[in-house]
Protein backbone atom coordinates (compact mmCIF):
# COMPACT_ATOMS: atom_id res chain seq x y z
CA UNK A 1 141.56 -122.26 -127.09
CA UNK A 2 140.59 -122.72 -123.71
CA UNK A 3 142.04 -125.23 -121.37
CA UNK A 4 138.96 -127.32 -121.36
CA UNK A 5 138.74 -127.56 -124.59
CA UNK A 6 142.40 -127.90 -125.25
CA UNK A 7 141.85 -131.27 -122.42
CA UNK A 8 139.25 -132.56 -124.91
CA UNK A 9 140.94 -132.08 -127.91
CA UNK A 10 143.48 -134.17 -127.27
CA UNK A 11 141.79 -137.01 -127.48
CA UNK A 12 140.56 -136.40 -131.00
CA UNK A 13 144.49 -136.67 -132.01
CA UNK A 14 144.94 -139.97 -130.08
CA UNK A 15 146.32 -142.59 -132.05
CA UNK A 16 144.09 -145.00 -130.32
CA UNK A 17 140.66 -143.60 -132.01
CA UNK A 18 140.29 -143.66 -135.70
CA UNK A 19 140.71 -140.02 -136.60
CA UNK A 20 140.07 -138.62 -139.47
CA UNK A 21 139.81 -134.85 -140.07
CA UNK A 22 139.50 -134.08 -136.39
CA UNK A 23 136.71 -136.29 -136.22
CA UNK A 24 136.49 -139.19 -134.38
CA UNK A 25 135.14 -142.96 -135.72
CA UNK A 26 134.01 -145.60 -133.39
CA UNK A 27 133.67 -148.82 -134.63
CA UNK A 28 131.74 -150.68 -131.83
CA UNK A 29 129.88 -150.06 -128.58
CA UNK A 30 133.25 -151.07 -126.73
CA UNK A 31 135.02 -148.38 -128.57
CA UNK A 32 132.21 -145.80 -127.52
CA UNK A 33 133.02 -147.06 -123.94
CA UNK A 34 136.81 -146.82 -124.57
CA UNK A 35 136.21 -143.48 -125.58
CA UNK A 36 133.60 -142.29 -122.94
CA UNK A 37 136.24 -143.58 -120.33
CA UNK A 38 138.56 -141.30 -122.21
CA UNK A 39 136.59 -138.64 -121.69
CA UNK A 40 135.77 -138.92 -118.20
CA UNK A 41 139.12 -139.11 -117.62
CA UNK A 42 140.43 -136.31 -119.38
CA UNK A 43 137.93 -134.03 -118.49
CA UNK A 44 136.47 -134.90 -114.56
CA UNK A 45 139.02 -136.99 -112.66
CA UNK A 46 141.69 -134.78 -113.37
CA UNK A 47 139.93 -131.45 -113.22
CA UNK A 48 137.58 -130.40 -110.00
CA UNK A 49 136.04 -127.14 -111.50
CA UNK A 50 132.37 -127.80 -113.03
CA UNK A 51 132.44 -128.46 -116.34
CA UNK A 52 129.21 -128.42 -119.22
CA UNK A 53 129.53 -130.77 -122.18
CA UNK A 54 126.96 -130.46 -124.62
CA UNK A 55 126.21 -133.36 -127.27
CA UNK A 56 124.57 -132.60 -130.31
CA UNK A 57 123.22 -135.53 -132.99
CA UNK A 58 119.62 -136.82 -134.01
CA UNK A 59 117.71 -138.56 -132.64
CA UNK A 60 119.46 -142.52 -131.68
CA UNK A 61 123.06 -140.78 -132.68
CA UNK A 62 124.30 -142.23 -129.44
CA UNK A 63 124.19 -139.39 -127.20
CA UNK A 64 122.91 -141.45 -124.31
CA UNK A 65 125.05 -144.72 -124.96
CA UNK A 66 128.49 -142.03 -124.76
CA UNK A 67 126.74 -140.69 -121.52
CA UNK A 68 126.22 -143.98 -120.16
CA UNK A 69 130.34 -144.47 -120.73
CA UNK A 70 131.48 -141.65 -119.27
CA UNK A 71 129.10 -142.00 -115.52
CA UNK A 72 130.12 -145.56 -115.73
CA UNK A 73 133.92 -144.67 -115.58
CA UNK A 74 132.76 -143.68 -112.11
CA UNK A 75 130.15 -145.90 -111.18
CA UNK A 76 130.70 -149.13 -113.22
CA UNK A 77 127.55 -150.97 -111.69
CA UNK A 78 125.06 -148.22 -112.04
CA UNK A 79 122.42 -148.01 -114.20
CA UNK A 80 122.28 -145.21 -116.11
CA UNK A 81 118.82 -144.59 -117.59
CA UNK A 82 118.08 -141.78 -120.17
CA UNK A 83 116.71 -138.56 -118.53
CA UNK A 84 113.97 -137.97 -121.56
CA UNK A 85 111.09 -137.55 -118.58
CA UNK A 86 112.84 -136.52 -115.47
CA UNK A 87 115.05 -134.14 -117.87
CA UNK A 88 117.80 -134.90 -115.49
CA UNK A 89 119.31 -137.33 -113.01
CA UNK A 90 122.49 -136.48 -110.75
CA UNK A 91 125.39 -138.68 -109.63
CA UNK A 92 126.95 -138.81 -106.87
CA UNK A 93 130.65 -139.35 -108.04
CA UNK A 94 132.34 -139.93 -104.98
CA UNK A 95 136.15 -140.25 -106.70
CA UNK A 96 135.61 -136.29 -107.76
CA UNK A 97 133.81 -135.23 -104.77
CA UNK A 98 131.63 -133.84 -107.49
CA UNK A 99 128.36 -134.59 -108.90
CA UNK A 100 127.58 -135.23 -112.27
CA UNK A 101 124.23 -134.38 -114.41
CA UNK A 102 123.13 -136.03 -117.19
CA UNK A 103 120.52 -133.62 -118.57
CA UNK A 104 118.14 -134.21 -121.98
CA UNK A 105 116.80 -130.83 -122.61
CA UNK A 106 114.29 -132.42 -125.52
CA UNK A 107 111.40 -131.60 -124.06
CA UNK A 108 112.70 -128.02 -123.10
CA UNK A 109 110.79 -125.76 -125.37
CA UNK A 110 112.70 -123.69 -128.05
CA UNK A 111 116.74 -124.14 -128.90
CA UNK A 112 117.19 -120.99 -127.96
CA UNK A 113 117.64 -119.16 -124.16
CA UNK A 114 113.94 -117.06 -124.20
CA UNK A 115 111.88 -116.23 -121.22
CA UNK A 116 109.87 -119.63 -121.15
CA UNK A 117 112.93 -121.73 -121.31
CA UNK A 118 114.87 -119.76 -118.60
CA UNK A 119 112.03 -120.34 -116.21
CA UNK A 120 111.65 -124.34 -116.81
CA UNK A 121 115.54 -124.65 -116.48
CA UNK A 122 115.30 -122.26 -113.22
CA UNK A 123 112.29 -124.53 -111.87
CA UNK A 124 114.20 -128.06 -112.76
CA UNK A 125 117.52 -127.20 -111.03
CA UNK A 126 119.50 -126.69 -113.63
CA UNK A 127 121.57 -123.80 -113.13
CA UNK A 128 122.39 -124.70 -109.52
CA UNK A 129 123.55 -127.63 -111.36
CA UNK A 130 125.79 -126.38 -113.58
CA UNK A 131 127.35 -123.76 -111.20
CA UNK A 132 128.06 -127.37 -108.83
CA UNK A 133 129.01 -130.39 -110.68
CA UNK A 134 129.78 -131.65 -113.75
CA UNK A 135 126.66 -131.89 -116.87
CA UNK A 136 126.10 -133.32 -119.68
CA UNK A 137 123.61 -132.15 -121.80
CA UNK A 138 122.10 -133.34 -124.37
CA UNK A 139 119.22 -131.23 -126.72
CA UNK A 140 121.59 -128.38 -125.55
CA UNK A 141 120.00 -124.78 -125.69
CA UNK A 142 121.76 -121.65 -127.22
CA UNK A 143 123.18 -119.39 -124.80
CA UNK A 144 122.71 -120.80 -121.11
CA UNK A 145 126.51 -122.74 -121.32
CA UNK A 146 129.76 -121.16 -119.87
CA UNK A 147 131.96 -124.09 -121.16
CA UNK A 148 130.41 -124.06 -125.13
CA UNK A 149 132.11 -127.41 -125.51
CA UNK A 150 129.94 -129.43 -127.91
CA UNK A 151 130.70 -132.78 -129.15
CA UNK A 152 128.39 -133.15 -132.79
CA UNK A 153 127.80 -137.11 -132.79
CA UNK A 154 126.37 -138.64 -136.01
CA UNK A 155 125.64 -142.35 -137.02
CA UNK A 156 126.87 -143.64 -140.45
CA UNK A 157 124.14 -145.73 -141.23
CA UNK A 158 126.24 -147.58 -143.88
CA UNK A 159 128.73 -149.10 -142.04
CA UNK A 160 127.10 -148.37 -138.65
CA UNK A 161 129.44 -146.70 -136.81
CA UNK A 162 129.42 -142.84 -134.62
CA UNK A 163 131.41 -140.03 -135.84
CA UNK A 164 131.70 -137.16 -133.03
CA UNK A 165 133.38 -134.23 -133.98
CA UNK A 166 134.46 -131.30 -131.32
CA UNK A 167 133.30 -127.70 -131.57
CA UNK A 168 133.31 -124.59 -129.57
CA UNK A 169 129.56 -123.86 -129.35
CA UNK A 170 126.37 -125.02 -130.63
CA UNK A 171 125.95 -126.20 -134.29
C-alpha cells in the first residue's frame, strides 16, 4: 500500500464518517464538506509532492460537489465551477505553494489511454499538470495516472445520501 493511499485510507476508518465496509456514507452536503476538508487535509496540506485523485460515479454522483469541498478548504470564498467545457480550471493554492486542477475528462474521447486521447490531454495541459500540482479528475482515463487513487462515489437514491468507496485504480 502506498503512502498516498495509506494517507487516504485513513479516513475511511475515522470514527467521524459513517463507515461501513470500508465505504464511506454521507448523510448531508455538510458532511460531504466535512469530508472534502478531510481530504484536503490529509492528502495536500500535509504533503507537497503532486498528487492525482481520480473520482469515479455517474453522472450527478457528486463528483463535483466533493471537488468543490476539497478547493474550498483552500480558498473558502472561491467559486468553484464544474470544468465540463474548459475540461479544466487550476488553483492557485497559495497555503501549498502548489496548484490544484480540477479536471472533467467527459468529453475526452474513449476511457482508455489511445493515440487520440493522448494528443487532446497533451494539447489541454494536462500532463504538465499532473507532473506540477495537485488534480482531481473526474471521467478519469485508464492508464495516464501515476497515483491510481480512485475514490468510486455513488448516490443512494433511497435515502439520498453518497457512498464513496477507495480503490487502487480504475473501476
Amino acid at each position: 500500500m502506498t503512502d498516498k493511499f495509506r494517507k487516504l485510507n485513513s479516513l475511511f476508518i475515522d470514527s467521524r464518517f459513517n463507515v461501513k465496509n470500508s465505504t464511506v456514507i454521507l448523510k448531508s452536503v455538510e458532511d460531504t464538506n466535512e469530508f472534502g476538508a478531510k481530504i484536503a487535509e490529509v492528502m495536500f496540506a500535509q504533503d507537497q509532492a503532486p498528487t492525482q485523485l481520480s473520482f469515479c460515479g455517474e453522472m450527478g454522483s457528486g463528483k463535483s460537489t466533493l471537488i468543490t469541498a476539497i478547493i474550498q478548504y483552500f480558498l473558502p470564498k472561491i467559486n468553484v465551477p464544474s470544468p465540463s467545457f474548459s475540461i479544466m480550471n487550476s488553483y492557485d493554492i497559495p497555503q501549498i505553494n502548489r496548484q490544484i486542477h480540477h479536471c472533467d475528462l467527459f468529453r475526452i474521447k474513449g476511457r482508455t489511454l489511445d493515440q487520440d486521447n493522448l494528443e487532446e490531454l497533451y494539447n489541454i495541459g494536462f500532463f504538465e499538470a499532473i507532473k506540477s500540482g495537485h488534480c482531481l479528475v473526474e471521467w478519469p482515463i485508464n492508464g495516464i495516472y501515476t497515483d491510481d487513487i480512485c475514490l468510486n462515489l455513488s448516490q443512494n437514491e433511497s435515502n439520498n445520501q453518497l457512498q464513496i468507496e477507495l480503490s487502487r485504480g480504475i473501476l
